[in-house]
Protein backbone atom coordinates (compact mmCIF):
# COMPACT_ATOMS: atom_id res chain seq x y z
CA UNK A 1 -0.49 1.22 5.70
CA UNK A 2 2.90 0.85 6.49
CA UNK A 3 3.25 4.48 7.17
CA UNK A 4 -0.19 4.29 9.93
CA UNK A 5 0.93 1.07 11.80
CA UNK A 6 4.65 1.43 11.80
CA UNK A 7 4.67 -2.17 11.02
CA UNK A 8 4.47 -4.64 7.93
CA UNK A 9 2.46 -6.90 9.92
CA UNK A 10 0.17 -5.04 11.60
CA UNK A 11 -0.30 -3.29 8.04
CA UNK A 12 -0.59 -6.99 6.37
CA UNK A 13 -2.92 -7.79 8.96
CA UNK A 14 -5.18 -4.41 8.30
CA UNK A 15 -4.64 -5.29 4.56
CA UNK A 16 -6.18 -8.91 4.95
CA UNK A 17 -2.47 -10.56 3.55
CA UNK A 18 -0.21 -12.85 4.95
CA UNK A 19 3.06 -11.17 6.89
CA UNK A 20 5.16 -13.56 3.55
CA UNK A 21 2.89 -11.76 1.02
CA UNK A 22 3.49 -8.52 2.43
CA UNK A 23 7.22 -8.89 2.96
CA UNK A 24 7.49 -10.14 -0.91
CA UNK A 25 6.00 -7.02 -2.34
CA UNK A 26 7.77 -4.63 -0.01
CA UNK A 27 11.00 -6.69 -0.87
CA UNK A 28 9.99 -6.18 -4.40
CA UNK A 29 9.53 -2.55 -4.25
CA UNK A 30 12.89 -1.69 -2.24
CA UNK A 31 14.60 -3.39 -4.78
CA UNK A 32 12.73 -1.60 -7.73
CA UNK A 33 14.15 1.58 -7.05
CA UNK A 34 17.28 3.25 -6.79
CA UNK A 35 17.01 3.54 -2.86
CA UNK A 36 15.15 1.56 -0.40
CA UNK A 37 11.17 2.93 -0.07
CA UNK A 38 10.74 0.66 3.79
CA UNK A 39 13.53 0.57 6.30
CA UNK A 40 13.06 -1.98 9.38
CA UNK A 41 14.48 -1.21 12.64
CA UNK A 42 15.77 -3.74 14.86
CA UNK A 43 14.07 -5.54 17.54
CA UNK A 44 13.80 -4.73 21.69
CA UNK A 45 11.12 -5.97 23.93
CA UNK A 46 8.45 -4.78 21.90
CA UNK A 47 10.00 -6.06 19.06
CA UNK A 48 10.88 -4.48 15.64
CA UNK A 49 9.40 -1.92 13.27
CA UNK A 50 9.39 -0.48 9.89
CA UNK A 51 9.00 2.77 8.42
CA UNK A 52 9.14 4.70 5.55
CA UNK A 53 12.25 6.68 3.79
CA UNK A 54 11.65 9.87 2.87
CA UNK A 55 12.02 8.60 -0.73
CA UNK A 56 8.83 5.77 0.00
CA UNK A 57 6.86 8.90 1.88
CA UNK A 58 6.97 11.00 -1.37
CA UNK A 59 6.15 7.71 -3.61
CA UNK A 60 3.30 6.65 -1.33
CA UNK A 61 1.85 10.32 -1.66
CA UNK A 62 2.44 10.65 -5.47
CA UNK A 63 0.39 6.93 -5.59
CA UNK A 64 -2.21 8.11 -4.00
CA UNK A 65 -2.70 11.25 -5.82
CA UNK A 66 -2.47 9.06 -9.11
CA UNK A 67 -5.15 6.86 -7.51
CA UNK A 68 -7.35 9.96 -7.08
CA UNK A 69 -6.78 11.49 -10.44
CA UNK A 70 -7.91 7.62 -11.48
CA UNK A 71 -11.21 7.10 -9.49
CA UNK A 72 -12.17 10.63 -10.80
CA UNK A 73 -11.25 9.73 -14.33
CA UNK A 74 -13.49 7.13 -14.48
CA UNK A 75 -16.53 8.06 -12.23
CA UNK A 76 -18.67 8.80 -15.13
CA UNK A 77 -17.88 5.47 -17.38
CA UNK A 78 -18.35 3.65 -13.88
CA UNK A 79 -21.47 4.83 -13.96
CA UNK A 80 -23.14 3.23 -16.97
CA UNK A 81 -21.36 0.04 -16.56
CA UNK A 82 -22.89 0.03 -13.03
CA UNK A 83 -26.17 0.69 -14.90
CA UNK A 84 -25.78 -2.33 -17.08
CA UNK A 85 -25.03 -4.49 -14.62
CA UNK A 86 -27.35 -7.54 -13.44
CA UNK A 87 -28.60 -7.15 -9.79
CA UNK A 88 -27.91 -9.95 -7.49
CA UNK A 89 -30.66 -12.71 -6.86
């Protein structure tokens, strides 16, 4: 979300977060690999940004292919848990 908005709170807001939460995990990741995933820029008027490396583009695109590979993975066992499920009242 990051990557859309251009900023960590804008994204934590489209993520339903706080801007804390959303600063801990991108903390988290930048310091989980070898070189930094989010850069920040520096405040004007409109105050500051973020953005990603090119090193947090290519891990954001090899998540989401992961996450696709995932959902399709499991369509079919989805299926018959959804099938056991209880309706709502």
């Amino acid at each position: 979300e990051i990557e859309r908005s251009g900023s960590i709170s804008k994204a934590a807001r489209k993520l339903g977060l706080s801007y804390r939460r959303a600063w801990t995990l991108v903390d988290t990741m930048n310091k989980s690999f070898e070189s930094y995933l989010v850069r920040g820029s520096a405040g004007g008027k409109r105050g500051g940004g973020a953005y990603l490396t090119p090193l947090g583009a290519k891990m954001a695109k090899a998540y989401r292919a992961m996450e696709t590979k995932a959902e399709k993975a499991i369509q079919g066992n989805w299926k018959t848990i959804k099938r056991s499920l209880k309706q709502p009242d």
